[in-house]
Protein backbone atom coordinates (compact mmCIF):
# COMPACT_ATOMS: atom_id res chain seq x y z
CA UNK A 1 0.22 24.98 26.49
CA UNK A 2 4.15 23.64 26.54
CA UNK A 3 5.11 21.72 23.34
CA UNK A 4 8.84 19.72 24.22
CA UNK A 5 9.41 22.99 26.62
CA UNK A 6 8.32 25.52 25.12
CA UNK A 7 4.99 27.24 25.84
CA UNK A 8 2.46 27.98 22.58
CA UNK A 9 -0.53 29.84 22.41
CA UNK A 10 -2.61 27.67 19.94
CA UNK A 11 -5.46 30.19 19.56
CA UNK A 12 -2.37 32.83 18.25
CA UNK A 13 -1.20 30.06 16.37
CA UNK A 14 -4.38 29.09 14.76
CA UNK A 15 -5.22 32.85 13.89
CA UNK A 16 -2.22 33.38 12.40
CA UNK A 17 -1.73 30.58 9.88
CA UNK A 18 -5.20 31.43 9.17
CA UNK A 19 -4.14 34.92 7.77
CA UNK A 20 -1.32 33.39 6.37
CA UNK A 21 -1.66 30.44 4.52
CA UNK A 22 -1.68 31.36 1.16
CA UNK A 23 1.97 33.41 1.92
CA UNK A 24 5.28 32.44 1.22
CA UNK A 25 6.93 30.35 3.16
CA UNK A 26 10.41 31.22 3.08
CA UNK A 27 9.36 35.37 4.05
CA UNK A 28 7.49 34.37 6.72
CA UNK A 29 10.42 32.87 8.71
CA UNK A 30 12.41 35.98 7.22
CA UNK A 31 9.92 38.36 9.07
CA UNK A 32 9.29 35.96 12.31
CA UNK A 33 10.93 39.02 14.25
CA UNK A 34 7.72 40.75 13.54
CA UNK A 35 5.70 38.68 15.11
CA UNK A 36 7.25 37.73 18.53
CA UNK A 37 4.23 36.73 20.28
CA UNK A 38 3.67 33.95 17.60
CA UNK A 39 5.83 30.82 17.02
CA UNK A 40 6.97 31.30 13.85
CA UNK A 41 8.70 28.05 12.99
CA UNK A 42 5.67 26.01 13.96
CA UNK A 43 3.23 28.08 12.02
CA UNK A 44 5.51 27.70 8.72
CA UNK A 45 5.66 24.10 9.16
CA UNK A 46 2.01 23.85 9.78
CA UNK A 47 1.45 25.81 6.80
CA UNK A 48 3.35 23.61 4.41
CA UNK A 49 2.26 20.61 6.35
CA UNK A 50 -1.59 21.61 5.41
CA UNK A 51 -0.07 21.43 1.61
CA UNK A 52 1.35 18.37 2.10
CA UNK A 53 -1.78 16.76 3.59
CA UNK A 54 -4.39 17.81 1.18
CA UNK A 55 -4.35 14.71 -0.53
CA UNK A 56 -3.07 12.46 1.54
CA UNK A 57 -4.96 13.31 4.92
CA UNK A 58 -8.00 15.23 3.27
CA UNK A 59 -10.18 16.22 6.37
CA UNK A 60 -7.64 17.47 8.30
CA UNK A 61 -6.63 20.32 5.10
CA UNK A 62 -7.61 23.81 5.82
CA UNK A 63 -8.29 23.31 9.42
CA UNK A 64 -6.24 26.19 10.28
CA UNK A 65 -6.57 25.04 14.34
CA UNK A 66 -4.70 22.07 13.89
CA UNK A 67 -0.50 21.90 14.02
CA UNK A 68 2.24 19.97 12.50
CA UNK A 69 5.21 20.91 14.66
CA UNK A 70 7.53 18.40 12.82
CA UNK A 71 7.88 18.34 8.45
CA UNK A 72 9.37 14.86 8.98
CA UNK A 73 6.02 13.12 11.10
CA UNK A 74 3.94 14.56 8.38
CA UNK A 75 6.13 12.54 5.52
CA UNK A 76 6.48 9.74 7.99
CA UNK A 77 2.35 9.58 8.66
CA UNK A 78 -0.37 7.16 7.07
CA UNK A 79 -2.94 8.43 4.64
CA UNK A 80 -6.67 8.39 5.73
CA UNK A 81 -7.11 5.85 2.89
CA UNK A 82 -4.19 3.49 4.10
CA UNK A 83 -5.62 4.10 7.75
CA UNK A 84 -9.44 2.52 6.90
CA UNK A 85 -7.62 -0.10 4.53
CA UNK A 86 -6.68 -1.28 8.16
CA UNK A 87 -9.68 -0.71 10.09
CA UNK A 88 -11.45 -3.02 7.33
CA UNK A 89 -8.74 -5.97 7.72
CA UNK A 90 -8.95 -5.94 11.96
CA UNK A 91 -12.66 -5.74 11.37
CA UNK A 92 -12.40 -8.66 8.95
CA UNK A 93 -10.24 -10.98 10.71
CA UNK A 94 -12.02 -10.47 14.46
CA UNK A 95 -15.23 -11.47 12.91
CA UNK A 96 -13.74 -14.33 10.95
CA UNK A 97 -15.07 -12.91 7.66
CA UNK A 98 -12.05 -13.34 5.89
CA UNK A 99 -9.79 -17.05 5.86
CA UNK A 100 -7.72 -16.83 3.58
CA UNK A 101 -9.87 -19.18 1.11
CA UNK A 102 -7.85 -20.49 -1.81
CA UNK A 103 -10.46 -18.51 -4.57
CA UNK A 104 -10.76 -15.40 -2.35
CA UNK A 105 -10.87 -12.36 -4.28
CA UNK A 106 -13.60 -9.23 -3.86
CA UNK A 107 -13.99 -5.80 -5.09
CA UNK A 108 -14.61 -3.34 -2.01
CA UNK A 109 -16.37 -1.08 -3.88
CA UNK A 110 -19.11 -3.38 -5.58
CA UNK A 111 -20.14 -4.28 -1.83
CA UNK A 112 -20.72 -2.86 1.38
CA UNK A 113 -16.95 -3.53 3.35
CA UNK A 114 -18.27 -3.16 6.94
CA UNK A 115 -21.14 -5.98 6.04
CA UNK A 116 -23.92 -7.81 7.78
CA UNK A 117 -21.63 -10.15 10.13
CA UNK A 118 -18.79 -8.85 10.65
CA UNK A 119 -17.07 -6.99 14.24
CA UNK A 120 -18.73 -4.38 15.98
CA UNK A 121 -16.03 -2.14 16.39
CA UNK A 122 -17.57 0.44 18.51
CA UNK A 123 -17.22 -2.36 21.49
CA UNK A 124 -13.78 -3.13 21.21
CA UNK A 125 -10.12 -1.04 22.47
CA UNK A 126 -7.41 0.01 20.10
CA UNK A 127 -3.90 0.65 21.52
CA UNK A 128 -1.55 2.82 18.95
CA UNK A 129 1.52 2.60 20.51
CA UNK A 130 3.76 5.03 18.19
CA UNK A 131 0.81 7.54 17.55
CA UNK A 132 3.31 10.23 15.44
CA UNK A 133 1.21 12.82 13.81
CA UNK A 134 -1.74 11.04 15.25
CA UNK A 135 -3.55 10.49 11.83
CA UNK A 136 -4.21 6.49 12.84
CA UNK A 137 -5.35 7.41 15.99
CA UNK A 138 -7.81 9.69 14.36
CA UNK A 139 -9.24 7.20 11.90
CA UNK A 140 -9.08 4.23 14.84
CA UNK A 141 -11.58 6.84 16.79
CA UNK A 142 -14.13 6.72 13.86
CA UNK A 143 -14.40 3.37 14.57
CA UNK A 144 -13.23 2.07 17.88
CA UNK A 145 -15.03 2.32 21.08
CA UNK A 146 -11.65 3.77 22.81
CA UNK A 147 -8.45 4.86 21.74
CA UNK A 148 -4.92 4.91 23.51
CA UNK A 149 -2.63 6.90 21.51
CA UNK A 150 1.57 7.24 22.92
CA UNK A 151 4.31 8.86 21.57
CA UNK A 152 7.30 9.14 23.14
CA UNK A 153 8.32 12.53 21.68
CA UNK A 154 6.42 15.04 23.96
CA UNK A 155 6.33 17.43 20.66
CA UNK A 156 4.13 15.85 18.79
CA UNK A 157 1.97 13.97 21.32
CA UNK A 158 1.37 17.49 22.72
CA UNK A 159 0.46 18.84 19.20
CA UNK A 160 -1.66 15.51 18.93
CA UNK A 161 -3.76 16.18 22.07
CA UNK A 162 -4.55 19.60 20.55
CA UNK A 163 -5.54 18.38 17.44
CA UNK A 164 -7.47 16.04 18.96
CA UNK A 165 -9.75 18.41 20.70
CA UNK A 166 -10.13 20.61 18.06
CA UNK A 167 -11.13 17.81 15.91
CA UNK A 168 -13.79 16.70 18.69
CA UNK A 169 -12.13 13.08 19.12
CA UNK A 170 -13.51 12.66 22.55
CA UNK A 171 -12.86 8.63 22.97
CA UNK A 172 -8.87 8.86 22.26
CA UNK A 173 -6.46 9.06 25.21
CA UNK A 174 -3.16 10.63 24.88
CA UNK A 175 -0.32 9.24 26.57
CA UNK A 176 3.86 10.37 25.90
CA UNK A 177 5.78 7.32 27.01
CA UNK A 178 8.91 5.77 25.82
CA UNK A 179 8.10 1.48 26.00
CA UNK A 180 11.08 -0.57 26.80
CA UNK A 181 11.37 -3.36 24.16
CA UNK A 182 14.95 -4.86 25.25
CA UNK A 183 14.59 -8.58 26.34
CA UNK A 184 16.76 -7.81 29.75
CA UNK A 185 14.45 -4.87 30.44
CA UNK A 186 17.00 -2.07 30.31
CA UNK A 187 16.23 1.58 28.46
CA UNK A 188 16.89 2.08 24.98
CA UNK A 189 18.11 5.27 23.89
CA UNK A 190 15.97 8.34 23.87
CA UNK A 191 16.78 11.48 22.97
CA UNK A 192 13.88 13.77 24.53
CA UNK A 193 14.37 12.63 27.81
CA UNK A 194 10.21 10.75 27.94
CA UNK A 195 9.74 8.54 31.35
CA UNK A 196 10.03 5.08 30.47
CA UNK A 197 7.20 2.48 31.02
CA UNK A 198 6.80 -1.12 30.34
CA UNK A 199 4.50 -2.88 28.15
CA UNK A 200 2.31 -3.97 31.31
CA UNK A 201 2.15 -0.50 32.61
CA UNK A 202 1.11 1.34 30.29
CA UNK A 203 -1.73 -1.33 28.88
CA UNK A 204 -2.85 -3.19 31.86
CA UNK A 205 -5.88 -0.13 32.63
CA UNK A 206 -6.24 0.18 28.67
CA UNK A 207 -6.97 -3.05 28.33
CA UNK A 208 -6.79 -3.14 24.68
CA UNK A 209 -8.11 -5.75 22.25
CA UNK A 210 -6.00 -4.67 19.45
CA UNK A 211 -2.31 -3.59 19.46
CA UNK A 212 -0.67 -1.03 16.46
CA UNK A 213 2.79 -0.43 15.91
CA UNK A 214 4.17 1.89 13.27
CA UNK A 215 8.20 1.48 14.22
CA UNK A 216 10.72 3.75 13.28
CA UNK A 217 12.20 2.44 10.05
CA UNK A 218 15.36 5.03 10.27
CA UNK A 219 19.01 4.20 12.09
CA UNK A 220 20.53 6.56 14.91
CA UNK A 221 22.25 7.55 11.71
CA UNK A 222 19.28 8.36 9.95
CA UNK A 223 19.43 5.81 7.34
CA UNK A 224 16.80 3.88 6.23
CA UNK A 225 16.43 0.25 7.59
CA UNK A 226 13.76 -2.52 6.30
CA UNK A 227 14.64 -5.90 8.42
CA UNK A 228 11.84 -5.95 11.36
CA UNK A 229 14.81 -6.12 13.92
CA UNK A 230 16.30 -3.15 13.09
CA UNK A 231 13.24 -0.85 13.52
CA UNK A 232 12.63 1.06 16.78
CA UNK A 233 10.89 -0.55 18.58
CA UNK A 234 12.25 -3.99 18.04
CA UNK A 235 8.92 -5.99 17.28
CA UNK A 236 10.53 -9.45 17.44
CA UNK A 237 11.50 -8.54 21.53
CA UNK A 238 7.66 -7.31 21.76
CA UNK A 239 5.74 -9.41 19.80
CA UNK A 240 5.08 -12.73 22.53
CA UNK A 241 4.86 -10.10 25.61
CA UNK A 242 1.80 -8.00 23.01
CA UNK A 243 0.33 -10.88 21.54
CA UNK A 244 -0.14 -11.80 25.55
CA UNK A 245 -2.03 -8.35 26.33
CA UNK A 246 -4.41 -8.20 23.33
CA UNK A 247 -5.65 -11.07 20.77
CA UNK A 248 -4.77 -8.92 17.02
CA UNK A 249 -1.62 -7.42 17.32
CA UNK A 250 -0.77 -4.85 13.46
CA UNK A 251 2.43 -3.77 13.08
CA UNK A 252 3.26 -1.40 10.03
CA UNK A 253 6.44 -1.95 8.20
CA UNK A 254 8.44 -0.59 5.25
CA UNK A 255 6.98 -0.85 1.41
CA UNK A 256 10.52 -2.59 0.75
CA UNK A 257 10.09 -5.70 3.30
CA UNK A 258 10.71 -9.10 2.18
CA UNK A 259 7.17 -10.51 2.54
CA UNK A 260 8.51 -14.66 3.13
CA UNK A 261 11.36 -13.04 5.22
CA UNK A 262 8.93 -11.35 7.64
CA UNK A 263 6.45 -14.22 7.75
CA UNK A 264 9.50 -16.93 8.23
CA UNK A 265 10.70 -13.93 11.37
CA UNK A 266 7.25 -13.33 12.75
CA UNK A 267 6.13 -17.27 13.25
CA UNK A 268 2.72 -19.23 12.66
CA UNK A 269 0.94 -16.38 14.69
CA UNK A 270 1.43 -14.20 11.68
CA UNK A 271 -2.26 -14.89 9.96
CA UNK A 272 -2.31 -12.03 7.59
CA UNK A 273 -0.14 -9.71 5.21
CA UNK A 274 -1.97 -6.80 3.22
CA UNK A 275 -0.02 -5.43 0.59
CA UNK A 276 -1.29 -1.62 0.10
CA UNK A 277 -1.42 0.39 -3.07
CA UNK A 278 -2.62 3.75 -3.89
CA UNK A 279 -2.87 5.15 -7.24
CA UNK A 280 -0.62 1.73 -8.70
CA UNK A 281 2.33 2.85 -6.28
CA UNK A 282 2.71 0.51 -3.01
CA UNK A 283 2.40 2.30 -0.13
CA UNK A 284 2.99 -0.35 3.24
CA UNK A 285 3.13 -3.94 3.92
CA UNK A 286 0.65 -4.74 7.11
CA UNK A 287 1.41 -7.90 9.21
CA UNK A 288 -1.16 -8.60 11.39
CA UNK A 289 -0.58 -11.44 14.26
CA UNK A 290 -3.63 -13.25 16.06
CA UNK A 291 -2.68 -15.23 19.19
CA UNK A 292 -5.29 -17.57 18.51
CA UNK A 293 -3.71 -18.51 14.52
CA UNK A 294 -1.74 -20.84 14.11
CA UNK A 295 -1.54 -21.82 10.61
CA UNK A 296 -0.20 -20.54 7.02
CA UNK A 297 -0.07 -16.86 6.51
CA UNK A 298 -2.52 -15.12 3.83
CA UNK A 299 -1.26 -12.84 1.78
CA UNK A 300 -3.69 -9.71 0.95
CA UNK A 301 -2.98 -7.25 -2.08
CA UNK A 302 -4.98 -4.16 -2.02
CA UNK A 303 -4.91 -2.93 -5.48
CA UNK A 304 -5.73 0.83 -5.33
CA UNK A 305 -9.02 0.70 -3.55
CA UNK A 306 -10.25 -1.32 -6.14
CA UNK A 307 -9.82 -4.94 -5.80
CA UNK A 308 -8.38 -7.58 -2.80
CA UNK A 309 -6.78 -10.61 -4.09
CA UNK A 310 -6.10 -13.25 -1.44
CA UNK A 311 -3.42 -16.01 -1.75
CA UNK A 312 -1.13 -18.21 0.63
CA UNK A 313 2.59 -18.74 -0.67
CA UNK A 314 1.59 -22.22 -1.20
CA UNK A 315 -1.26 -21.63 -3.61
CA UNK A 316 1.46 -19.17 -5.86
CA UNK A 317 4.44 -21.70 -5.60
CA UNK A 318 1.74 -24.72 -6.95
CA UNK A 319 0.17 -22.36 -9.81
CA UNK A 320 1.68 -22.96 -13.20
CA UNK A 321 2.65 -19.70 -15.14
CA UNK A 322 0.37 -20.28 -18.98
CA UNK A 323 2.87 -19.06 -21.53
CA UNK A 324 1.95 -18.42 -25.30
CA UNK A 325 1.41 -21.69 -26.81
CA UNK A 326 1.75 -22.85 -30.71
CA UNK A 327 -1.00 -19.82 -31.26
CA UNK A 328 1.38 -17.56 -30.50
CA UNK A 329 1.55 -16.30 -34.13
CA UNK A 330 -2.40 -15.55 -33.71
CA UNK A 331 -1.93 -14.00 -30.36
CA UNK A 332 0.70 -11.54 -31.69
CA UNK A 333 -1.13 -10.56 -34.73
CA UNK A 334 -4.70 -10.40 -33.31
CA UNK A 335 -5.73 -7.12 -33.14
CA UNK A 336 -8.71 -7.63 -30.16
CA UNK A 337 -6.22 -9.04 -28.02
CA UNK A 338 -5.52 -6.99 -24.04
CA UNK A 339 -2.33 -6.26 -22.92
CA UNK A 340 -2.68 -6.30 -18.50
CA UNK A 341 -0.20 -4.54 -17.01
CA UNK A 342 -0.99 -5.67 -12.58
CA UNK A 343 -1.27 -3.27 -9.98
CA UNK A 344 2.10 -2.78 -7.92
CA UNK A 345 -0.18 -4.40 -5.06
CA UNK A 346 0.06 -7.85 -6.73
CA UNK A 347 3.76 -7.87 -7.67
CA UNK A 348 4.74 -6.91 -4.48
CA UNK A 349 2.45 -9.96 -3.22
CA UNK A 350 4.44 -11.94 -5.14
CA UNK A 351 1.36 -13.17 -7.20
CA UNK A 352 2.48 -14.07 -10.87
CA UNK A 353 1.34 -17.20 -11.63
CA UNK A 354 -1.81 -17.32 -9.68
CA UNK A 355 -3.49 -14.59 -11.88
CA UNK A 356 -3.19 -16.90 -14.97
CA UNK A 357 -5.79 -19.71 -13.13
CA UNK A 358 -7.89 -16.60 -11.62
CA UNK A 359 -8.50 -14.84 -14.19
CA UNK A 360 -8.07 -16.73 -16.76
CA UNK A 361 -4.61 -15.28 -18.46
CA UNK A 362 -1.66 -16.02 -20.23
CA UNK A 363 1.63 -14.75 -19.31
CA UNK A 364 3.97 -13.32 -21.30
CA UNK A 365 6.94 -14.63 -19.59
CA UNK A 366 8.05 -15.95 -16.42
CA UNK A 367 9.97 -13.43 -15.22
CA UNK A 368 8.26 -9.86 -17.47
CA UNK A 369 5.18 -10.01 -15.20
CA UNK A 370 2.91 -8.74 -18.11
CA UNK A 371 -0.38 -10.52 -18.91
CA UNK A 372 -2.63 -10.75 -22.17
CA UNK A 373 -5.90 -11.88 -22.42
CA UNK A 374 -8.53 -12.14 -25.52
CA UNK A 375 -11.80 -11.42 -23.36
CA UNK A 376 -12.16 -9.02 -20.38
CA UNK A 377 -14.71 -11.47 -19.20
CA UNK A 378 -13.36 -13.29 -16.05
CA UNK A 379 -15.01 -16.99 -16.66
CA UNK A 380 -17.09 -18.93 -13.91
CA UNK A 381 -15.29 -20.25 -10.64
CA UNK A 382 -13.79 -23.75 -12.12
CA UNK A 383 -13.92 -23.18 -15.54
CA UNK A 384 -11.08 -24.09 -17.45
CA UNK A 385 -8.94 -20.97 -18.32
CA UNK A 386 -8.44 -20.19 -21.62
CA UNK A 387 -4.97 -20.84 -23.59
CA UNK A 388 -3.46 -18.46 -26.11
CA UNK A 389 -4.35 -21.23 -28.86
CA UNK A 390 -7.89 -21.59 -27.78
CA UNK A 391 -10.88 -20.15 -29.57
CA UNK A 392 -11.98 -17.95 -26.24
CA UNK A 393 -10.85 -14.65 -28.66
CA UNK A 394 -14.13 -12.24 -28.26
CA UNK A 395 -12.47 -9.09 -28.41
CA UNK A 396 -15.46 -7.89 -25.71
CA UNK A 397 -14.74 -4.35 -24.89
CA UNK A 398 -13.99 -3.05 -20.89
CA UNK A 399 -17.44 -1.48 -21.13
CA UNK A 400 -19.06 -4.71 -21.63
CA UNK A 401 -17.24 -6.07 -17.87
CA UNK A 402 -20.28 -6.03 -16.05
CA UNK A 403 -20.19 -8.38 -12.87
CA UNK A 404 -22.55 -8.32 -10.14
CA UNK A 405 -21.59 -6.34 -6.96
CA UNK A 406 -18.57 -8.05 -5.01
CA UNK A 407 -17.19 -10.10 -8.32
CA UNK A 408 -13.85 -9.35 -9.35
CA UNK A 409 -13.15 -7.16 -12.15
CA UNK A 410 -9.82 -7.23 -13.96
CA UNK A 411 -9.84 -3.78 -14.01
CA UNK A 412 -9.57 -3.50 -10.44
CA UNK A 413 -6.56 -5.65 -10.31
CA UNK A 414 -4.35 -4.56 -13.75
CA UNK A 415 -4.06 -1.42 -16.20
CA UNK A 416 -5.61 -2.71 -19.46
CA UNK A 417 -4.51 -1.42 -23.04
CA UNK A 418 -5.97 -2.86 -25.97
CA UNK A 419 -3.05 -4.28 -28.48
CA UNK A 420 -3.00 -2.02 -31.60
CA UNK A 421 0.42 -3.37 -32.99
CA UNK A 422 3.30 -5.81 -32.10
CA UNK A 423 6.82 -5.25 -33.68
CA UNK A 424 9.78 -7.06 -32.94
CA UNK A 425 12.32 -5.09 -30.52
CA UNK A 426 15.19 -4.56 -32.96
CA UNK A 427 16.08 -1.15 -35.26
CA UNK A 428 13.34 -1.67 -37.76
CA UNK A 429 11.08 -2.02 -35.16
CA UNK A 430 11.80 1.29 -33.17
CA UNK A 431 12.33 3.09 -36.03
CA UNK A 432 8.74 2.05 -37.40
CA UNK A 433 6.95 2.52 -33.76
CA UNK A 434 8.39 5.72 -33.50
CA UNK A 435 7.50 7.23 -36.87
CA UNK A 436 3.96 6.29 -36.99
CA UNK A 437 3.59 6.82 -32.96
CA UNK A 438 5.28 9.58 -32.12
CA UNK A 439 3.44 10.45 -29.30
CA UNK A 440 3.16 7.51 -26.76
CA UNK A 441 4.34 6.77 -23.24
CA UNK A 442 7.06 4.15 -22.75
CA UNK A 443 7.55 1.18 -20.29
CA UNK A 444 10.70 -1.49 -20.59
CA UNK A 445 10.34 -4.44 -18.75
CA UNK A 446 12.77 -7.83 -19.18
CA UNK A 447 14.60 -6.24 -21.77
CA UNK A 448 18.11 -5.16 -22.59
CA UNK A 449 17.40 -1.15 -22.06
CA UNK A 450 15.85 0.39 -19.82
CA UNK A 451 12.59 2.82 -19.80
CA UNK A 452 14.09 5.80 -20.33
CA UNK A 453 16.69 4.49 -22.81
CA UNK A 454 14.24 3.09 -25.27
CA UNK A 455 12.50 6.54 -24.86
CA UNK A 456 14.92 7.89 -26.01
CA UNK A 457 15.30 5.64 -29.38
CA UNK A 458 11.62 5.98 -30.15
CA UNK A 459 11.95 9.79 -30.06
CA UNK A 460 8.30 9.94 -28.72
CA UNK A 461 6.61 12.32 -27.13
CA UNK A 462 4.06 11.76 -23.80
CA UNK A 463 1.11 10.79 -24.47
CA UNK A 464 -2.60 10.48 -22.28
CA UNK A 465 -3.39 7.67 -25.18
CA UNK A 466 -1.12 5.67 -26.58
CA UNK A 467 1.57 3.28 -24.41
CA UNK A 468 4.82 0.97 -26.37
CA UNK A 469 5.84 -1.53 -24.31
CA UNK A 470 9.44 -3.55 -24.89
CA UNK A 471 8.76 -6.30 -23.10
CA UNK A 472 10.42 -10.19 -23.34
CA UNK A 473 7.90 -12.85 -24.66
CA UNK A 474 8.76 -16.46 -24.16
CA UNK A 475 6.17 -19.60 -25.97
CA UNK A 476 6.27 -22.66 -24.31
CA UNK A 477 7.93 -26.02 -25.58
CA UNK A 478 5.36 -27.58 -28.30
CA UNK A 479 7.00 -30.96 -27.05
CA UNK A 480 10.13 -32.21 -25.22
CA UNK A 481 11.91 -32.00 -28.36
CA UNK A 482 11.13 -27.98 -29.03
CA UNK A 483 12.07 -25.66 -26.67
CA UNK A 484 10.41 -22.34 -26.10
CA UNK A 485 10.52 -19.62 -28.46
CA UNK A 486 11.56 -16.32 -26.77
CA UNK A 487 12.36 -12.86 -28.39
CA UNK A 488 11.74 -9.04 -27.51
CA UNK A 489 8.86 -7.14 -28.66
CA UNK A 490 7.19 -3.55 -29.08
CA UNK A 491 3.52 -3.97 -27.98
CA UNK A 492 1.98 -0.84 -29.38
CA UNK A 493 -1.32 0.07 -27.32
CA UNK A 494 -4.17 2.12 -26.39
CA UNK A 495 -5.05 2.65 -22.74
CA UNK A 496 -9.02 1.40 -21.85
């Protein structure tokens, strides 16, 4: 078969990164010479791509008949797990499961995420239109009745159709097509010399009812770029001529986006964003557009497979953030109290203040993002939430956070450490953290030093355990005539 012009044997290929794939890399390519008939290059990079993918992609390691002919579409690709994280939202918002309600939060894994009423899939069309290593593709077939994947970079779209077939994806077409997204209709640049095809021609057989886009978030320079209108291809050209050919339209963008900014740029079509996170690190922002929508934008963070937390910008901006109150002495010095650290999910959300009514919290400080509580027991939908002077202090361990399947959990949502000590921020402080801790893990956050700084002044070692936190603490006002109380303090803790 030709990859981009050049002709592979696949069942050479296979055979030899089978015998192979434990070898080093780097004397491989030195000894290519010695194997003439094989390409060399290809098998190397299919070799480290298999590393690469073990985790991230997990059926597709060890399959020694599938190929990666390019290192950069295997950084560039989803993960399985960010791959059904999608699959569940499109299901979700064609049935009309999900709204956007203003208490709407669920754990996935308490409840079964395909449900009772919600879209049969296996009836519906799914157009990817910048397939890449085709790892969407492959989880869309799971699901989808049919499957149009395009790339415009014969390469990999040849490599894709191969590893299509050997993984026995029968309902996915291949297609290697270059769409013109310029509003006058003329080429954009391309660089492997792919046929161009409009919108219309290349969907109007497919007939698709949803639309993906993963653009190219990297400059003719090769920079990085994070505005929608700067990615390749331009959604804001495409979006009103895609919306026309299927109802749900997803389009993939960079973890850095500005959330408002690309619901402001997208319009009142724009009726979801998902937030992703894996492992507490955020891994893509999901906009997902619905030609029948017209209305305020949800905003969806997926904390680590764990939890979904549900929120429109309006709800956040209306919350008020509950700061440490007069019993702000008690909080500091009780020893049952729960330091919450929130998944990177929710702060890139942009959901601070909500948590406090949700779940019941008080915040540290406006701008520190750290929560505590006194009870890991979330209280009933309308109940009050508790303040730091209340008497709500039960000191109930994690184990004891038993909901019934589908309620919330804070652990889903935040990292909880129980509070062991709290010292202020200042030499005595670090000096007496250091010496009776002196093997703990260190976060900064909203304080003069950074991470690795005050690291370095607590002369600690890492720990699995223990975790100081410097973090800024501000009480609210007792009355007009007091203002708040701030200062910056060591929270010594134990992870749960």
């Amino acid at each position: 078969m030709k990859n981009g012009g050049i002709t592979v044997d696949y069942g050479k290929l296979a055979e030899f990164i089978e015998t192979h794939f434990n070898d080093d890399t780097d004397r491989l390519l030195f000894r290519k010479a010695k194997w003439p008939d094989v390409n060399a290059e290809m098998a190397v990079s299919t070799i480290l791509g298999h590393r690469k993918l073990r985790d991230k992609v997990p059926s597709w390691y060890g399959n020694a008949g599938l190929v990666f002919p390019s290192s950069l579409s295997i950084e560039q690709c989803s993960s399985e797990f960010t791959a059904e994280s999608r699959v569940r939202t499109m299901r979700e918002l064609l049935s009309g499961a999900v709204t956007g309600s203003k208490e709407a939060l669920s754990s996935p894994n308490a409840a079964d995420p395909d449900g009772a009423q919600t879209a049969d899939l296996a009836e519906l069309k799914i157009a990817d239109l910048t397939g890449g290593l085709g790892v969407d593709s492959y989880v869309f077939s799971r699901h989808f009745g049919k499957v149009l994947y395009n790339e415009m970079n014969p390469v990999l779209a040849d490599a894709a159709c191969h590893n299509f077939s050997v993984l026995g994806c029968s309902n996915i077409t291949v297609s290697c097509s270059r769409i013109e997204c310029s509003a006058d209709g003329s080429d954009m640049e391309d660089s492997y010399g792919t046929a161009s095809v409009t919108l219309e021609g290349l969907l109007r057989r497919f007939a698709p009812d949803i639309i993906y886009l993963d653009p190219a978030r990297r400059a003719s320079d090769g920079k990085k770029v994070f505005r929608i209108e700067d990615c390749q291809p331009d959604i804001m050209q495409l979006k009103d001529s895609l919306l026309q050919i299927a109802r749900l339209v997803a389009v993939k963008l960079s973890p850095m986006a500005d959330i408002d900014i690309v619901v402001r740029s997208l319009g009142p079509h724009c009726r979801r964003i998902d937030v992703v996170s894996y492992s507490n690190e955020c891994k893509e922002v999901v906009a997902y557009l619905d030609r029948e929508y017209d209305g305020e934008c949800t905003i969806c963070a997926k904390c680590s497979g764990k939890g979904e937390f549900l929120f429109t910008r309006a709800e956040e901006n209306a919350a008020d953030a509950i700061l440490p109150g007069q019993g702000l002495d008690r909080i500091m010095s009780e020893s049952g109290t729960f330091l919450l650290e929130p998944d990177r999910a929710l702060l890139k959300a942009g959901a601070f203040r909500l948590p406090c009514r949700r779940f019941a919290l008080t915040m540290l400080d406006r701008s520190t993002h750290f929560y505590i509580t006194s009870s890991l027991n979330i209280p009933p939908s309308g109940q009050a939430p508790c303040s730091a002077g209340s008497d709500c202090i039960s000191g109930s361990p994690i184990a004891d956070n038993v909901s019934a399947a589908g309620s919330p959990r804070l652990q889903d949502f935040f990292r909880i450490f129980r509070i062991i000590r709290i010292l202020p921020l200042d030499k005595n402080g670090i000096r007496t953290a250091g010496k009776d801790f002196p093997q703990a893990d260190v976060t900064a956050r909203n304080v003069p030093m950074g991470s690795d700084e005050l690291r370095r002044r607590l002369k600690v070692q890492p720990s699995g355990r223990y975790h100081i936190f410097g973090l800024k603490v501000t009480a609210a006002p007792a009355g007009e005539c007091f203002p708040a109380a701030s200062g910056n303090y060591l929270f010594i803790t134990e992870r749960l």
